[in-house]
Each structure stands twice: as C-alpha cells, then as structure tokens.
N, C-alpha and C. Protein backbone atom coordinates (compact mmCIF):
# COMPACT_ATOMS: atom_id res chain seq x y z
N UNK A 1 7.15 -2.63 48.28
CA UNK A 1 7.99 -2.48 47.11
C UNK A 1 7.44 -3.31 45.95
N UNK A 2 7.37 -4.55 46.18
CA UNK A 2 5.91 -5.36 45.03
C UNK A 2 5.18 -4.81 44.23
N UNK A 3 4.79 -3.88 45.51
CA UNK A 3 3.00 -3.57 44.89
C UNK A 3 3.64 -2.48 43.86
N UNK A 4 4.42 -1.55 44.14
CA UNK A 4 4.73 -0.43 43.66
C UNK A 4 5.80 -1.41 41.67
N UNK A 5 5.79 -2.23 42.00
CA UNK A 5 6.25 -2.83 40.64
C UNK A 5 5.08 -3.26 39.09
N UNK A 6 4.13 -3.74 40.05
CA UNK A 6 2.89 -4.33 39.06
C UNK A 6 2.14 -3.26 38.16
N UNK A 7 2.17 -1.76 38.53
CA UNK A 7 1.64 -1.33 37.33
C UNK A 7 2.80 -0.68 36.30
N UNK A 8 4.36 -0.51 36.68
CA UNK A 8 5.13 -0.94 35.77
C UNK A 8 4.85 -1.67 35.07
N UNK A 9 5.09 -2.95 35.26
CA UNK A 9 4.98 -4.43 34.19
C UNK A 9 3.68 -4.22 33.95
N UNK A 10 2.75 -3.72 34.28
CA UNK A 10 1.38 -4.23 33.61
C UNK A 10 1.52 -3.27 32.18
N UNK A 11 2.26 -1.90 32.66
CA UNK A 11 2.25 -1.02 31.44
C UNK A 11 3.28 -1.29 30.64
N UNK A 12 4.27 -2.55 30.86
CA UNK A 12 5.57 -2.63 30.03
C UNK A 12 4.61 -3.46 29.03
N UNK A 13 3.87 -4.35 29.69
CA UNK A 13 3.25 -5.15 28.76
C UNK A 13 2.42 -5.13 27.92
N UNK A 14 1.25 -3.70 28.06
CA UNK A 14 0.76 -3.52 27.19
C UNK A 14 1.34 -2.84 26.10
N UNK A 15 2.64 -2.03 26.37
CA UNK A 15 3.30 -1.18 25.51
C UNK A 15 3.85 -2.59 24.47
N UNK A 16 4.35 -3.65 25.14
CA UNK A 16 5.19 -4.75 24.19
C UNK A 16 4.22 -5.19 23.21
N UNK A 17 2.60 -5.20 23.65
CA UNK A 17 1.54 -6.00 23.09
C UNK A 17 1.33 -5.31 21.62
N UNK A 18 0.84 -3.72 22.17
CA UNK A 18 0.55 -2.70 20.98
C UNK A 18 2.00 -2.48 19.66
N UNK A 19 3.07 -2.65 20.04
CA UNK A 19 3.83 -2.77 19.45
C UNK A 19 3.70 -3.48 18.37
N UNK A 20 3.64 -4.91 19.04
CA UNK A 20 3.76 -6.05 18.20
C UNK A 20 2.73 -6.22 17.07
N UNK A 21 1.55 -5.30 17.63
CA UNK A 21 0.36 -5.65 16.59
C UNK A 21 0.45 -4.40 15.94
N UNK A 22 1.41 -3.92 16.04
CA UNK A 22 1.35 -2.04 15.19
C UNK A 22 1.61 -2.78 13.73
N UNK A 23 2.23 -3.81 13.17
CA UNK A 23 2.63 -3.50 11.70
C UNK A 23 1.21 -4.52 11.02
N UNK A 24 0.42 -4.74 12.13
CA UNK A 24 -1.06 -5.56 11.73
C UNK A 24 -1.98 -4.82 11.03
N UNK A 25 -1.91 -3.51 11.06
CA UNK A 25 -2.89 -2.58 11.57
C UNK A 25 -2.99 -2.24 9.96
N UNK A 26 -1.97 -1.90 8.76
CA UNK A 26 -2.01 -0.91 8.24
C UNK A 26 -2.82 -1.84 6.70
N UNK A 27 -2.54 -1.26 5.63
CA UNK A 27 -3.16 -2.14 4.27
C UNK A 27 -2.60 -2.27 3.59
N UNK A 28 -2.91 -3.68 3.33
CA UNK A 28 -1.64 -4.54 2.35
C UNK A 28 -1.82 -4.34 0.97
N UNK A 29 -1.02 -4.51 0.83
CA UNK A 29 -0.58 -4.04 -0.74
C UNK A 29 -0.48 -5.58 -1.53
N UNK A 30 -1.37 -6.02 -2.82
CA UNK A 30 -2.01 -7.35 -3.12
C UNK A 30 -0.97 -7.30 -4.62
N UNK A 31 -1.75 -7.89 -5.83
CA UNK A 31 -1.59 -8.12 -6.91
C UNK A 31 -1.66 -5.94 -7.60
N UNK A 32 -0.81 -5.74 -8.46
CA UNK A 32 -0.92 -4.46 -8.83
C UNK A 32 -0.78 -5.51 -10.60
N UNK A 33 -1.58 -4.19 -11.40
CA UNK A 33 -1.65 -4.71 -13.37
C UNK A 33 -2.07 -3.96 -13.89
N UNK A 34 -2.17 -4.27 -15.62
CA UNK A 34 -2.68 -2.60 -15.59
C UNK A 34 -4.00 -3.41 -16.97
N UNK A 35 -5.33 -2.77 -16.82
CA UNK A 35 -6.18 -2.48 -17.82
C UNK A 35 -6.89 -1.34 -18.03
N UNK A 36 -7.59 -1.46 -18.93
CA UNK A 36 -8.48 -0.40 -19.26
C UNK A 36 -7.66 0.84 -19.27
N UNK A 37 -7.07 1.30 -19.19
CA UNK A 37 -6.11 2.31 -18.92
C UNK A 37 -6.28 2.83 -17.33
N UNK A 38 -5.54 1.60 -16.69
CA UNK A 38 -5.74 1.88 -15.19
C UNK A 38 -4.76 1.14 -13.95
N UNK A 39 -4.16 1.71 -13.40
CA UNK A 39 -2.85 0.54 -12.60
C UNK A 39 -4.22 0.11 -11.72
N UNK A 40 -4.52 -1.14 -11.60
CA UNK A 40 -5.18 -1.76 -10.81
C UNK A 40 -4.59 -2.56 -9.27
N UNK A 41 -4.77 -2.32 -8.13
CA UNK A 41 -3.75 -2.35 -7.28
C UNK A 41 -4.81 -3.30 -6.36
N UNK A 42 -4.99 -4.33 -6.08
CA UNK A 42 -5.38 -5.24 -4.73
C UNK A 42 -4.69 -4.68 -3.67
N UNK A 43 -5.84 -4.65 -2.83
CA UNK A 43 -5.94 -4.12 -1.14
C UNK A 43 -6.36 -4.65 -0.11
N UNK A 44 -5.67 -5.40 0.61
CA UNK A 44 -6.38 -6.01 2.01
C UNK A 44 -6.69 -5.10 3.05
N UNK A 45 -7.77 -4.73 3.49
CA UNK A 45 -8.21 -3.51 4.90
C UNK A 45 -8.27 -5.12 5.88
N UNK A 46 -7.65 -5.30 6.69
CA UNK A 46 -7.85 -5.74 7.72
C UNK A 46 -8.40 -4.97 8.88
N UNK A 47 -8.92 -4.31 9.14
CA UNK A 47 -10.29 -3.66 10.24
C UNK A 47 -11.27 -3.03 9.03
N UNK A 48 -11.83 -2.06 10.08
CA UNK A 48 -12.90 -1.38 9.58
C UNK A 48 -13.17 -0.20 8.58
N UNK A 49 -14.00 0.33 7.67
CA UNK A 49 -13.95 1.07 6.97
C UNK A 49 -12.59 2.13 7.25
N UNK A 50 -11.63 2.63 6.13
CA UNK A 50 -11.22 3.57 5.80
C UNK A 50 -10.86 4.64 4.62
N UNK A 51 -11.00 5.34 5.17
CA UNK A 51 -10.61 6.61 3.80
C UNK A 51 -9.47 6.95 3.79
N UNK A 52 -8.63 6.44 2.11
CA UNK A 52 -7.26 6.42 1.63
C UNK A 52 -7.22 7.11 0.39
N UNK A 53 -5.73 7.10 0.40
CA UNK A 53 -5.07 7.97 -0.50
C UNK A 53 -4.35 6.86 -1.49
N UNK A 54 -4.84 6.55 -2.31
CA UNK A 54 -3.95 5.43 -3.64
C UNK A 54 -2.86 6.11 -4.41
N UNK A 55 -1.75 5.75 -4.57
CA UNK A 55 -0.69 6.86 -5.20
C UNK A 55 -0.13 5.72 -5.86
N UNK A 56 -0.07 6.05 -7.42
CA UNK A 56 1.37 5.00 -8.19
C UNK A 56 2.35 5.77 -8.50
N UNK A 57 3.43 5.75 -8.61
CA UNK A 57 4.56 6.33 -9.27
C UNK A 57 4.88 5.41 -10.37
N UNK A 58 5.33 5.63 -11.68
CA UNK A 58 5.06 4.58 -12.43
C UNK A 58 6.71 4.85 -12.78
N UNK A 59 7.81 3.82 -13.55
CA UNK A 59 9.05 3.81 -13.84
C UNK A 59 8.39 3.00 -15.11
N UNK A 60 9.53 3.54 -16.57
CA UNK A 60 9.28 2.93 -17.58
C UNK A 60 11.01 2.74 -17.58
N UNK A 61 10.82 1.18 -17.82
CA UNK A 61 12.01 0.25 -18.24
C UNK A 61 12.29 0.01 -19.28
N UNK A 62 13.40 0.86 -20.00
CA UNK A 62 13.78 0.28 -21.14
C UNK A 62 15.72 0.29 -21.09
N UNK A 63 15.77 -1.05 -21.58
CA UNK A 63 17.09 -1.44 -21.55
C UNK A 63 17.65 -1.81 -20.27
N UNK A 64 18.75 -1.12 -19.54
CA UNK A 64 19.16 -1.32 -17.78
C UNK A 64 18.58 0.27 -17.48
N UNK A 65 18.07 1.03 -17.80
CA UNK A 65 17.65 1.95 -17.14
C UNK A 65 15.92 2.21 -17.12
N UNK A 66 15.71 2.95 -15.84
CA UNK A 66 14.05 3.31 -15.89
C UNK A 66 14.47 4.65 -15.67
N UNK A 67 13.05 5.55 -16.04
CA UNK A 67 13.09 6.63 -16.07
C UNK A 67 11.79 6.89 -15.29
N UNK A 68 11.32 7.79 -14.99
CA UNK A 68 9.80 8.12 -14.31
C UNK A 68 9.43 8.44 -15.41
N UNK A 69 7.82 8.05 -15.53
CA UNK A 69 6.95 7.99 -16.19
C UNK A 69 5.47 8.68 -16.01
N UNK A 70 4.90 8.12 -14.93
CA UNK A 70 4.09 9.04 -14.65
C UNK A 70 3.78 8.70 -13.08
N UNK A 71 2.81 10.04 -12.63
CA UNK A 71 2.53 9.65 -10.71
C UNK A 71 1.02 9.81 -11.13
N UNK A 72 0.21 9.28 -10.47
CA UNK A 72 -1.05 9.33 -10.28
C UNK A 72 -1.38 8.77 -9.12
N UNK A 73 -2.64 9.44 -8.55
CA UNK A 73 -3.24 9.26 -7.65
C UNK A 73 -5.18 9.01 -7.17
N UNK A 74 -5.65 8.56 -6.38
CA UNK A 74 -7.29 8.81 -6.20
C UNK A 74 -7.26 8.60 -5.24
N UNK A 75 -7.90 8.85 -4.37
CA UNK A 75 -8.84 8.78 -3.32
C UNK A 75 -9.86 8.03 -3.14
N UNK A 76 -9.64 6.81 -1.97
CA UNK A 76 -10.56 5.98 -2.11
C UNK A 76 -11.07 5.26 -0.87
N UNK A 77 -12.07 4.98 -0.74
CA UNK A 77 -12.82 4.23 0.98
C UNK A 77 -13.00 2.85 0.77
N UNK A 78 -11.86 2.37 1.53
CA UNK A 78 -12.00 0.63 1.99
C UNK A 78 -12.91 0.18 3.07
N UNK A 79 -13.28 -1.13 2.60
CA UNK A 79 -14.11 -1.61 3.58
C UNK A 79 -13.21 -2.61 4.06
N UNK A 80 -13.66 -3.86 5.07
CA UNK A 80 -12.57 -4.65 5.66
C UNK A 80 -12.48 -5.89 4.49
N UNK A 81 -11.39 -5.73 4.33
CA UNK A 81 -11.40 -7.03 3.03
C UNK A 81 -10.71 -6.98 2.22
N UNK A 82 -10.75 -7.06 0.99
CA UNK A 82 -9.96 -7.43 0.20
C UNK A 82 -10.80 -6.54 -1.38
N UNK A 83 -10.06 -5.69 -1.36
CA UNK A 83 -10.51 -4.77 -2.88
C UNK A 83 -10.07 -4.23 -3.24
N UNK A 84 -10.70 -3.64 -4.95
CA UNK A 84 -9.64 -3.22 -6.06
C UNK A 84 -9.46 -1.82 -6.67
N UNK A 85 -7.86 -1.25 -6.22
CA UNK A 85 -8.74 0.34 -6.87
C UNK A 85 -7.94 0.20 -7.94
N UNK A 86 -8.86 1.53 -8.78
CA UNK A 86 -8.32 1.60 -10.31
C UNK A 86 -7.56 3.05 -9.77
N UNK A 87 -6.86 3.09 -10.80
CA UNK A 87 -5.97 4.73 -10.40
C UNK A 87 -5.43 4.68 -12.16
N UNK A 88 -6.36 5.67 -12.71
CA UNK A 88 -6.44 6.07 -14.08
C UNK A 88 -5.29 6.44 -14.60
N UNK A 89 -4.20 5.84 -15.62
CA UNK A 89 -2.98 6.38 -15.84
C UNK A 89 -2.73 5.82 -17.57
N UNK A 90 -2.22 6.14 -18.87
CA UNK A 90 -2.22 6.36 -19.51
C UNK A 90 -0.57 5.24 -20.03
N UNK A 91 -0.66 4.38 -20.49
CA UNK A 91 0.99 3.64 -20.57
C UNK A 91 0.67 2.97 -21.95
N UNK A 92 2.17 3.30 -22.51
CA UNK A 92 1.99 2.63 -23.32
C UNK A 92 2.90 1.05 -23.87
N UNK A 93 2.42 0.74 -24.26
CA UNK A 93 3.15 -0.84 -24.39
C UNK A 93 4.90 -0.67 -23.97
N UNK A 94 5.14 -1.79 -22.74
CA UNK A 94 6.64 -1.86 -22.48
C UNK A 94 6.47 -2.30 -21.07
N UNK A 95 7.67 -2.22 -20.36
CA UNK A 95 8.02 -3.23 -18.79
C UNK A 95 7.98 -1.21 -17.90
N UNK A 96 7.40 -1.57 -16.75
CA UNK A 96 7.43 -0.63 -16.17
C UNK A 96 7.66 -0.96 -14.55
N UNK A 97 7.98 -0.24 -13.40
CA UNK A 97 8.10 -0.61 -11.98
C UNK A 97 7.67 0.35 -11.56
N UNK A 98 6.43 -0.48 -10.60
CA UNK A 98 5.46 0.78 -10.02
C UNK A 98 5.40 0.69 -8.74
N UNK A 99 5.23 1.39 -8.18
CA UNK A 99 5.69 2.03 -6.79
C UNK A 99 4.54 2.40 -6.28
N UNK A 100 3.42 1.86 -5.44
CA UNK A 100 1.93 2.60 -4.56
C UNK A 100 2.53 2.60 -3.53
N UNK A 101 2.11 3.60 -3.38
CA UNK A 101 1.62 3.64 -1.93
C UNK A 101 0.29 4.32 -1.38
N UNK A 102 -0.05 3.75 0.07
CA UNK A 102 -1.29 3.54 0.36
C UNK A 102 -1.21 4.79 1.56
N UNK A 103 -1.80 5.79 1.46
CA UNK A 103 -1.99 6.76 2.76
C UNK A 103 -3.41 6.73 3.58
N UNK A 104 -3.34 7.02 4.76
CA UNK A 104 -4.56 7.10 5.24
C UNK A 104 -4.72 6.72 7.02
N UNK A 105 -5.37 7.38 7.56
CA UNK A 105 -5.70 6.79 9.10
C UNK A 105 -4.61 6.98 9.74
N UNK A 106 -3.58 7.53 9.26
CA UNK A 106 -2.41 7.91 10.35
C UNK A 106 -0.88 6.93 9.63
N UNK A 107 -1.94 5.81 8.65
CA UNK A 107 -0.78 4.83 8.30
C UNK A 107 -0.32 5.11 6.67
N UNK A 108 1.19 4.43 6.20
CA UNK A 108 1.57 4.29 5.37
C UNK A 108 1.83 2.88 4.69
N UNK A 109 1.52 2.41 3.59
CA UNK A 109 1.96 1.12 3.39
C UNK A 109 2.26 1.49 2.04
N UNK A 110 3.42 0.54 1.18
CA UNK A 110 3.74 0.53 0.35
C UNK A 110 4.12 -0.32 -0.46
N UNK A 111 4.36 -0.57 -1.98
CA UNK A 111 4.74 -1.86 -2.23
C UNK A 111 5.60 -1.89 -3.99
N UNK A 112 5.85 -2.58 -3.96
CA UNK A 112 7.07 -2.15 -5.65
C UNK A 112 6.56 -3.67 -6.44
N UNK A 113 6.11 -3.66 -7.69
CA UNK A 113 6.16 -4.75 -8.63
C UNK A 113 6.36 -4.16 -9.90
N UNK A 114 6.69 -5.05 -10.80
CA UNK A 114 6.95 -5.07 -12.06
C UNK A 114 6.08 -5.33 -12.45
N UNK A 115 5.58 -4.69 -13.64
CA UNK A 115 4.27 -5.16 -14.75
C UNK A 115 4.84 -4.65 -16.22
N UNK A 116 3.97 -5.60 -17.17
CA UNK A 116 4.01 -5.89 -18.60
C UNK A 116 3.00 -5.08 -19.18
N UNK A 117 2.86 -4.33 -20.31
CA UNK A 117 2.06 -3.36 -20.59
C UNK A 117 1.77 -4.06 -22.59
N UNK A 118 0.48 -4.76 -22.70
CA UNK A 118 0.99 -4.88 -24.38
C UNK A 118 2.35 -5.46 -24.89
N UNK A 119 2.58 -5.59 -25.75
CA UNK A 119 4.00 -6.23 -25.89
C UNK A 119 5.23 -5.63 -26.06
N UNK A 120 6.18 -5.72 -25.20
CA UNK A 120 7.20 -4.67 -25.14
C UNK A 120 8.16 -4.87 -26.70
C-alpha cells in the first residue's frame, strides 16, 4: 500500500512546484512614456528568446473622466532581459492611462500607468 502512494505524492509535487513557478514564466511589464511619437513600454523576458504581441490601449484624461483614445499595436522578439519597445501612436499634449498588454508563447501579461504628454 506504500509503494502504491509514492508516485501520487511524487506527482502532487511536481504539479505544486509547476504551479508555483507558473506566474515566473510570463513578461513583465517595466517603466511605460511616451517620445518621439511612441508609447515606449520596458520589458523584462525572464527566459529565452520570444515572439510577442505589444498592444497599448491609450485613455485620454481630461477632468474626472477618460475617454479612449487610441489602440495600437507591433509585433516584437524579446531576448532574455530587459528591453524597450516603441509602439508608434500619435498624442497630443495632456494626462492619459495606458493599458499594454503583452501577448505571446501561450502567455498574457499586462500592466496600467499614467503618463504626462507635453504640458497638459
């Protein structure tokens, strides 16, 4: 009856292990700003090369309300580390809340900041 227990627990345990490292896996979402006419978004790839999907949704803030503004997107290949995509979008001076998200490899990551555009 023992024996017939150990590859239970051996498989409870790897299931608890992979779990735990599932929210390790995906890409972090860094510093987001905007120049050149471009939401610039920092990316940590913690593993190895991948091919992603960069998406902003952009909200323009004026007063207590935002409105959507614009969505843009590119396509882009991370290496393991820490880098910067541009995602070409058109704003003009004011407070906006932008919304990426990161597709790719099976994963989703996402992230919300506020940015300053010129002087509101």
């Amino acid at each position: 009856m023992m024996r017939s227990a150990v590859p239970v627990l051996a498989g409870m345990l790897a299931v608890s292990v992979l779990l735990s490292s599932a929210g390790c896996l995906g890409t972090g979402i860094g510093d987001i700003s905007y120049a050149n006419r471009s939401i610039l978004v920092g990316l940590d790839q913690p593993g190895g090369p991948a091919d992603v999907y960069v998406q902003a949704t952009i909200y323009r803030i004026t007063g207590y309300e935002q409105q959507e503004y614009a969505v843009a997107g590119v396509p882009a290949r991370l290496g393991a580390g820490a880098s910067s995509i541009a995602v070409p979008v058109d704003l003009v001076p004011g407070r906006y809340k932008v919304f990426v998200y990161v597709l790719g490899n099976g994963n989703r990551s996402a992230g919300i900041r506020d940015i300053v555009v010129g002087s509101p």
